[in-house]
N, C-alpha and C. Protein backbone atom coordinates (compact mmCIF):
# COMPACT_ATOMS: atom_id res chain seq x y z
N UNK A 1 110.76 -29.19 -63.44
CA UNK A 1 111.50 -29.14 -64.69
C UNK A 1 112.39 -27.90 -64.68
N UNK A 2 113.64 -27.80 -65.30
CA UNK A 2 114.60 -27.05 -65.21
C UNK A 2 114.02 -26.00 -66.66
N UNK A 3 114.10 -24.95 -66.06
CA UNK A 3 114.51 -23.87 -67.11
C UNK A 3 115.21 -22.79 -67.03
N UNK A 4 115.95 -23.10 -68.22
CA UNK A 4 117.67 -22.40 -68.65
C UNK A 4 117.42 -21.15 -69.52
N UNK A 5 117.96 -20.14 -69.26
CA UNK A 5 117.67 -18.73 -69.79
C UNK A 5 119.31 -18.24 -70.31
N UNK A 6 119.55 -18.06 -71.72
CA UNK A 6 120.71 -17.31 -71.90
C UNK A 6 120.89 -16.24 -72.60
N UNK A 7 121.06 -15.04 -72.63
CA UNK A 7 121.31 -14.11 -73.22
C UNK A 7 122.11 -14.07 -73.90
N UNK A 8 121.88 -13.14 -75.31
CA UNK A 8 122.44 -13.13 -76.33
C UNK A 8 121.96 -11.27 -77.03
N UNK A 9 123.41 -11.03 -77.48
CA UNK A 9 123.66 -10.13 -78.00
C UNK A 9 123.13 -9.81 -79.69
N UNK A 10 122.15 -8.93 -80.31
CA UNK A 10 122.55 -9.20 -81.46
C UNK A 10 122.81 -7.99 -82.33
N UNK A 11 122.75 -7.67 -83.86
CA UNK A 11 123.85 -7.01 -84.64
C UNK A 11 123.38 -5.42 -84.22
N UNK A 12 122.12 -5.28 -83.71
CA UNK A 12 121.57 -3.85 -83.10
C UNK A 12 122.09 -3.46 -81.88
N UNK A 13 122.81 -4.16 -81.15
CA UNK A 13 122.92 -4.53 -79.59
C UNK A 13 122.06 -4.44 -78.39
N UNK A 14 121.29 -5.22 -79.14
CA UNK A 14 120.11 -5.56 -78.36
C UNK A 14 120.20 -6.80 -77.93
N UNK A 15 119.43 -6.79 -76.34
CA UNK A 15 119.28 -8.19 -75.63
C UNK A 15 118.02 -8.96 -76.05
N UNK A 16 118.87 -10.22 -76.23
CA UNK A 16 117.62 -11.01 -76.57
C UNK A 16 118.03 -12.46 -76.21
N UNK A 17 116.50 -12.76 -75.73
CA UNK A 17 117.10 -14.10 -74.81
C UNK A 17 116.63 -15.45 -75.45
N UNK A 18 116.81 -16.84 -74.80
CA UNK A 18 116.51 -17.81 -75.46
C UNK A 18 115.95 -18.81 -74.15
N UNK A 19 114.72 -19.05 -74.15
CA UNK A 19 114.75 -20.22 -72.53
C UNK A 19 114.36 -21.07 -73.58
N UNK A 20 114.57 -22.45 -72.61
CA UNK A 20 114.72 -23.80 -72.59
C UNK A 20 114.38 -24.42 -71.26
N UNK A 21 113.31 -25.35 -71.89
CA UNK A 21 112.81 -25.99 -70.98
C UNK A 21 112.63 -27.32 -71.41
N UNK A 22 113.10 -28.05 -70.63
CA UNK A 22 113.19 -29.82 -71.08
C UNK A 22 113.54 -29.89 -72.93
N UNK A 23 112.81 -30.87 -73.71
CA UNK A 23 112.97 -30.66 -74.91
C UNK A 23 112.99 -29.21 -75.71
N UNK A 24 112.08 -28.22 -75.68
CA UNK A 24 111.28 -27.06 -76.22
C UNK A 24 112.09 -26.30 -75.90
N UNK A 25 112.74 -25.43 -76.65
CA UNK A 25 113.46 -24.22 -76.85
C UNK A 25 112.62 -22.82 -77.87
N UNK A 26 113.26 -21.92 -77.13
CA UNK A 26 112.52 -20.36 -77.94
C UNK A 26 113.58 -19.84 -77.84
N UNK A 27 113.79 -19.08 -79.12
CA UNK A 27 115.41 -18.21 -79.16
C UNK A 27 114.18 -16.83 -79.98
N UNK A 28 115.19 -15.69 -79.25
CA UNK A 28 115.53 -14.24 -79.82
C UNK A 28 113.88 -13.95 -79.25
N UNK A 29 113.55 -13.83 -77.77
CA UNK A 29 113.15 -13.55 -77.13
C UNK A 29 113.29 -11.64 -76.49
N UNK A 30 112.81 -11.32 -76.77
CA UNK A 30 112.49 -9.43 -76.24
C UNK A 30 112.53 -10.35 -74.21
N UNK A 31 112.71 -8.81 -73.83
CA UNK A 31 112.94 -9.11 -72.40
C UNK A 31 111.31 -9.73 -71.63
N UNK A 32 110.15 -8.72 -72.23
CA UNK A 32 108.99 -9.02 -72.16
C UNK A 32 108.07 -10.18 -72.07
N UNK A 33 108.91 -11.02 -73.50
CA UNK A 33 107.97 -12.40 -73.88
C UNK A 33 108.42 -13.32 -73.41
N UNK A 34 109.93 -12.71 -72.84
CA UNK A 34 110.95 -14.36 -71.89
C UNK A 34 110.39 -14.14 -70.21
N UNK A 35 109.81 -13.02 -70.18
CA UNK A 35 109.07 -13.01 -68.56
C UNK A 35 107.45 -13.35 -68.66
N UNK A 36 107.02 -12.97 -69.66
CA UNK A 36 106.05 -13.92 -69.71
C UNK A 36 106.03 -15.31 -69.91
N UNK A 37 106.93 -16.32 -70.66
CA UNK A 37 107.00 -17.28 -70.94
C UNK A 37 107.25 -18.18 -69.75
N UNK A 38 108.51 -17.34 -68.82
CA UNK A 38 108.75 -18.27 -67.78
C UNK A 38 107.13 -17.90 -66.87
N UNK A 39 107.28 -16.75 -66.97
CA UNK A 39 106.28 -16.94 -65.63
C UNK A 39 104.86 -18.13 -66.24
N UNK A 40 104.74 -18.22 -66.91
CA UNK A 40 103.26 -19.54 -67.50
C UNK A 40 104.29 -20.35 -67.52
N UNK A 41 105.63 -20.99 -67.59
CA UNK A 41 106.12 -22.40 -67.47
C UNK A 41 105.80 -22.66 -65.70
N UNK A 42 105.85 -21.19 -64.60
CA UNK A 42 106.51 -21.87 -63.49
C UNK A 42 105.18 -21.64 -62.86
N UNK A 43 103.48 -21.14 -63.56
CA UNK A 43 102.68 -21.16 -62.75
C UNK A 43 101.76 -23.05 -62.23
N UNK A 44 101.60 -23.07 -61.12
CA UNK A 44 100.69 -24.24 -60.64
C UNK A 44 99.44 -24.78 -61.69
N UNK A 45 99.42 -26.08 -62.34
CA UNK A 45 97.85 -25.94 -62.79
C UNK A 45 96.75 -25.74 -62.63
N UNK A 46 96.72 -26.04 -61.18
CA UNK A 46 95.22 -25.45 -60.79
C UNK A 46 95.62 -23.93 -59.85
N UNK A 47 94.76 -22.84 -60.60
CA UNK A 47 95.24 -21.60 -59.64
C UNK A 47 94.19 -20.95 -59.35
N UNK A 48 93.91 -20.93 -57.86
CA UNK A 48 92.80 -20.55 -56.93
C UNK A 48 92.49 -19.28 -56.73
N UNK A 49 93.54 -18.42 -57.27
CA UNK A 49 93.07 -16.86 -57.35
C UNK A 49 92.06 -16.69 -58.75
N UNK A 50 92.26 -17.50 -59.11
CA UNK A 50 91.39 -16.97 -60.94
C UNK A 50 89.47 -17.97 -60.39
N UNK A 51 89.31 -18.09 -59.46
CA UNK A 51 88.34 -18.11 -58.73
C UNK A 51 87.40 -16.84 -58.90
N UNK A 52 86.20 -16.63 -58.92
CA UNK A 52 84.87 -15.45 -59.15
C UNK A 52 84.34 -15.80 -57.74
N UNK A 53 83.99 -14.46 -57.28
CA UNK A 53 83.23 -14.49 -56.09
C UNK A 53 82.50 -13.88 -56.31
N UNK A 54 80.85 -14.46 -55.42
CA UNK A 54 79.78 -14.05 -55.83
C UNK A 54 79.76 -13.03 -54.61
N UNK A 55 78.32 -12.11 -55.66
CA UNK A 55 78.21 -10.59 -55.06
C UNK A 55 78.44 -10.99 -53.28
N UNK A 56 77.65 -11.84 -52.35
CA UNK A 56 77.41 -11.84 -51.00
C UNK A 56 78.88 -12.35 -50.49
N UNK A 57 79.97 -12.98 -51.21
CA UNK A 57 80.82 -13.24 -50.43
C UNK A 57 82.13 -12.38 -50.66
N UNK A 58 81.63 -11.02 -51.85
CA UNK A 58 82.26 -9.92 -51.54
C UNK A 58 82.03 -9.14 -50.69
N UNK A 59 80.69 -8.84 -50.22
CA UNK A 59 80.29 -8.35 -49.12
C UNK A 59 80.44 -8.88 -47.63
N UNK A 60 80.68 -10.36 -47.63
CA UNK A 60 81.57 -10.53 -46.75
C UNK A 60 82.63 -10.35 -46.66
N UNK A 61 83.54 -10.12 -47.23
CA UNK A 61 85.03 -10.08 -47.23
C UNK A 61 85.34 -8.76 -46.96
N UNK A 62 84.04 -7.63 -47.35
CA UNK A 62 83.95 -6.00 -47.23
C UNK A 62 83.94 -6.02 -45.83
N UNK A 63 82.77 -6.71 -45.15
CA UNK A 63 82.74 -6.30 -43.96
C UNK A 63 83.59 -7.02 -42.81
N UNK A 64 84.80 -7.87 -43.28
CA UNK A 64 85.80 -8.53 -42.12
C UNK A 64 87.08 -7.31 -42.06
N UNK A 65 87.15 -6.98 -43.77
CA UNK A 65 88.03 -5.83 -43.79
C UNK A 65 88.00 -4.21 -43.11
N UNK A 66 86.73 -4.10 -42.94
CA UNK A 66 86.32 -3.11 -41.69
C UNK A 66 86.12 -2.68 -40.74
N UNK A 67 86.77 -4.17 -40.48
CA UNK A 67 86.43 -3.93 -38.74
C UNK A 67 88.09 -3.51 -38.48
């Protein structure tokens, strides 16, 4: 899915942005909440780093990194 980002000026002269994605639009966006927003539109649904590892297969991973 396409998402469109445009900046916009306003009466403080401050940047503030607006993305769009398919139907769903967000206007007067801080630089902050339009990099968070895209980055959760463009992450994978299933994401394998947010995975827990148990105590022994940190201790493996300790001891491959040491050698």
């Amino acid at each position: 899915m396409e998402i469109i980002i445009k900046t916009v000026k306003n009466k403080r002269d401050k940047c503030l942005f607006t993305v769009a994605c398919g139907k769903k639009r967000t206007a007067d966006l801080y630089y902050s909440e339009m990099i968070g927003l895209v980055s959760a539109l463009t992450m994978p649904e299933e994401r394998p780093t947010q995975l827990l590892l148990t105590e022994q297969q940190i201790h493996e991973i300790d001891k491959y990194l040491k050698k």
